[in-house]
C-alpha atoms as a PDB file:
ATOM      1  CA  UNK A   1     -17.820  -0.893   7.019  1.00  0.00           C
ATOM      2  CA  UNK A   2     -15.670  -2.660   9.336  1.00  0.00           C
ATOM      3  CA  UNK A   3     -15.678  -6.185   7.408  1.00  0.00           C
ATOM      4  CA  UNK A   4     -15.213  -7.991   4.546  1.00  0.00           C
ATOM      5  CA  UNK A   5     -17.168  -7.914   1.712  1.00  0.00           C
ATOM      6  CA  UNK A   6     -18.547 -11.596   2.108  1.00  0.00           C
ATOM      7  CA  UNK A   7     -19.531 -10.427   5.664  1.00  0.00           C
ATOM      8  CA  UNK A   8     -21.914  -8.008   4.832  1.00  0.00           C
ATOM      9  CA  UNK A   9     -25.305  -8.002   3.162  1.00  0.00           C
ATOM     10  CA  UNK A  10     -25.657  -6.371  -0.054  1.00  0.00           C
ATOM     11  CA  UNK A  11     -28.096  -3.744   1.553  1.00  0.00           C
ATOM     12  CA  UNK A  12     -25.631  -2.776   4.056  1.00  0.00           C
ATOM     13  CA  UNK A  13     -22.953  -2.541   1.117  1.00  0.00           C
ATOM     14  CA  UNK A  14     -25.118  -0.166  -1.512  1.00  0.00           C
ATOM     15  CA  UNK A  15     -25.949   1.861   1.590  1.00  0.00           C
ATOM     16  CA  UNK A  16     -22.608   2.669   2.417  1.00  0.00           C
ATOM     17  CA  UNK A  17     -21.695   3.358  -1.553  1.00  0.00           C
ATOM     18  CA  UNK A  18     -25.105   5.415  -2.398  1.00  0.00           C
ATOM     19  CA  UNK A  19     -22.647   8.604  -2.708  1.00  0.00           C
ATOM     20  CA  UNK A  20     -20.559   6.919  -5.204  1.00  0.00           C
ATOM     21  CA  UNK A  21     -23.602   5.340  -7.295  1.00  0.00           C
ATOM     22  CA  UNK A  22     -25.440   8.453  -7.215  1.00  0.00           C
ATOM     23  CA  UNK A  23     -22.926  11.203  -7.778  1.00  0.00           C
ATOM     24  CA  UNK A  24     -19.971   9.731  -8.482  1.00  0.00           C
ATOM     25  CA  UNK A  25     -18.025  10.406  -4.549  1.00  0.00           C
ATOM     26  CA  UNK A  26     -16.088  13.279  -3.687  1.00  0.00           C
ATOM     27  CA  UNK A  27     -12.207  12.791  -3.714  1.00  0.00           C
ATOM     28  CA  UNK A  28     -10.034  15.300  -1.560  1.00  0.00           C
ATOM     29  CA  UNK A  29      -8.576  18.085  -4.253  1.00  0.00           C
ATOM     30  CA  UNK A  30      -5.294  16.666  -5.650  1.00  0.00           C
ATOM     31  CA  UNK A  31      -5.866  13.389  -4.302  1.00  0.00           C
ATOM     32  CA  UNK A  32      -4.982  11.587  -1.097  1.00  0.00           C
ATOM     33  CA  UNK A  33      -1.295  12.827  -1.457  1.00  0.00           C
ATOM     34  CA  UNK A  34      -2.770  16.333  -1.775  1.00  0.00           C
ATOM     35  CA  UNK A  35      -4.859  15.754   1.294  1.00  0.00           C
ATOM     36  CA  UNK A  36      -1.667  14.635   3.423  1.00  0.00           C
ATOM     37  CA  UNK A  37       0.465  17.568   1.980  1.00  0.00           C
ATOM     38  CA  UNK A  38      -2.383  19.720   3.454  1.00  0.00           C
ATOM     39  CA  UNK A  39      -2.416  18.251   6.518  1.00  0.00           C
ATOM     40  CA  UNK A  40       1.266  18.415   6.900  1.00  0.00           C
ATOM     41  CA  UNK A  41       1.497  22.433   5.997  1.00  0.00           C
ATOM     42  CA  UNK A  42      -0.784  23.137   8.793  1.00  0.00           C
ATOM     43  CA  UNK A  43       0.658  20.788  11.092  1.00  0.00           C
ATOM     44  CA  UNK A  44       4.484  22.866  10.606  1.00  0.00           C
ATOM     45  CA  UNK A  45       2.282  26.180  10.680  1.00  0.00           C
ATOM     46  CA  UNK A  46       1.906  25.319  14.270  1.00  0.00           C
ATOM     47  CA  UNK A  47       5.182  24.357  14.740  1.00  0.00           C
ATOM     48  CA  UNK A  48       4.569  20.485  14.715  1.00  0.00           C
ATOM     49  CA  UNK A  49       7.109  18.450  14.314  1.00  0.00           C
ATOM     50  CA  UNK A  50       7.287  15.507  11.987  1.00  0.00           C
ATOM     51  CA  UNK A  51       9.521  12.237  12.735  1.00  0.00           C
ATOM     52  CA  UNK A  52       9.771  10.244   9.756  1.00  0.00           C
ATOM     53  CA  UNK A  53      10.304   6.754   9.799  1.00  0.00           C
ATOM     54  CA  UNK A  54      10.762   6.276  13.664  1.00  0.00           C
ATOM     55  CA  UNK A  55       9.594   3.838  15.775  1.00  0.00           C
ATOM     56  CA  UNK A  56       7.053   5.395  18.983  1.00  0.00           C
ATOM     57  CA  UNK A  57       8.593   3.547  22.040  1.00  0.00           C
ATOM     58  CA  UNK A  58       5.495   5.336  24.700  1.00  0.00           C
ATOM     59  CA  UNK A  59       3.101   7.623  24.421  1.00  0.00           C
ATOM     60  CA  UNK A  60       3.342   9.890  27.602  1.00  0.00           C
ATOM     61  CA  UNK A  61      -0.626  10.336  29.136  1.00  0.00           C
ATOM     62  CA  UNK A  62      -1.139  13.087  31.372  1.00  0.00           C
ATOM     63  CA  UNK A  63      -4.816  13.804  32.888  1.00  0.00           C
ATOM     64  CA  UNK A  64      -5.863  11.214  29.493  1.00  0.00           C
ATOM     65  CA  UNK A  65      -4.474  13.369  26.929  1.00  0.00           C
ATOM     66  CA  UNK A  66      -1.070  13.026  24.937  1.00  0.00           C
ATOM     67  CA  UNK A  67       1.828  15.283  26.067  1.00  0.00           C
ATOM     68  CA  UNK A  68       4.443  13.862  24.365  1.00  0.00           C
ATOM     69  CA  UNK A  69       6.113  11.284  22.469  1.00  0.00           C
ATOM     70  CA  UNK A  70       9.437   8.912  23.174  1.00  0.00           C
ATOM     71  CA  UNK A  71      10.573   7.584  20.333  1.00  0.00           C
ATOM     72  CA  UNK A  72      14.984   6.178  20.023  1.00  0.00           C
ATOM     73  CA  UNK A  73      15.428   7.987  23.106  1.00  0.00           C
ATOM     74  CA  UNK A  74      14.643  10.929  22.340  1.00  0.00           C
ATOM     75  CA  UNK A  75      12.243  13.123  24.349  1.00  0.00           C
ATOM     76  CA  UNK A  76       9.422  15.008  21.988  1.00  0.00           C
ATOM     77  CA  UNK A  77       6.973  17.327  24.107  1.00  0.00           C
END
């Protein structure tokens, strides 16, 4: 919703939880971890590749899109 709880109205706040109070909400199968695990599978499917625990230094923009990714120096493209 964008804000706190006290910063809403209580229509705008039932609205945006109908799902849940009606049917319960839909979780992603095998939770959120499952959800990132599937992500991740694809991703290295199409020959991603996954930095853990780095810290981005720049994003290179070409033409506004991303084509690569400097992060400790090294070059990712």
């Amino acid at each position: 919703m964008g804000s706190t709880p006290d910063k809403i109205s209580a229509t705008v706040g039932i609205l945006s939880l109908r799902e849940f109070i009606f049917d319960g909400g839909y979780y992603p199968l095998n939770g959120m971890q499952g959800f990132a695990g599937t992500l991740l599978k694809k991703y290295l499917e199409y020959k991603g590749d996954i930095k853990l625990s780095s810290s981005v230094d720049h994003i290179m923009i070409q033409n506004g899109r991303a084509i690569g990714v400097s992060f400790s120096g090294n070059n990712v493209e």
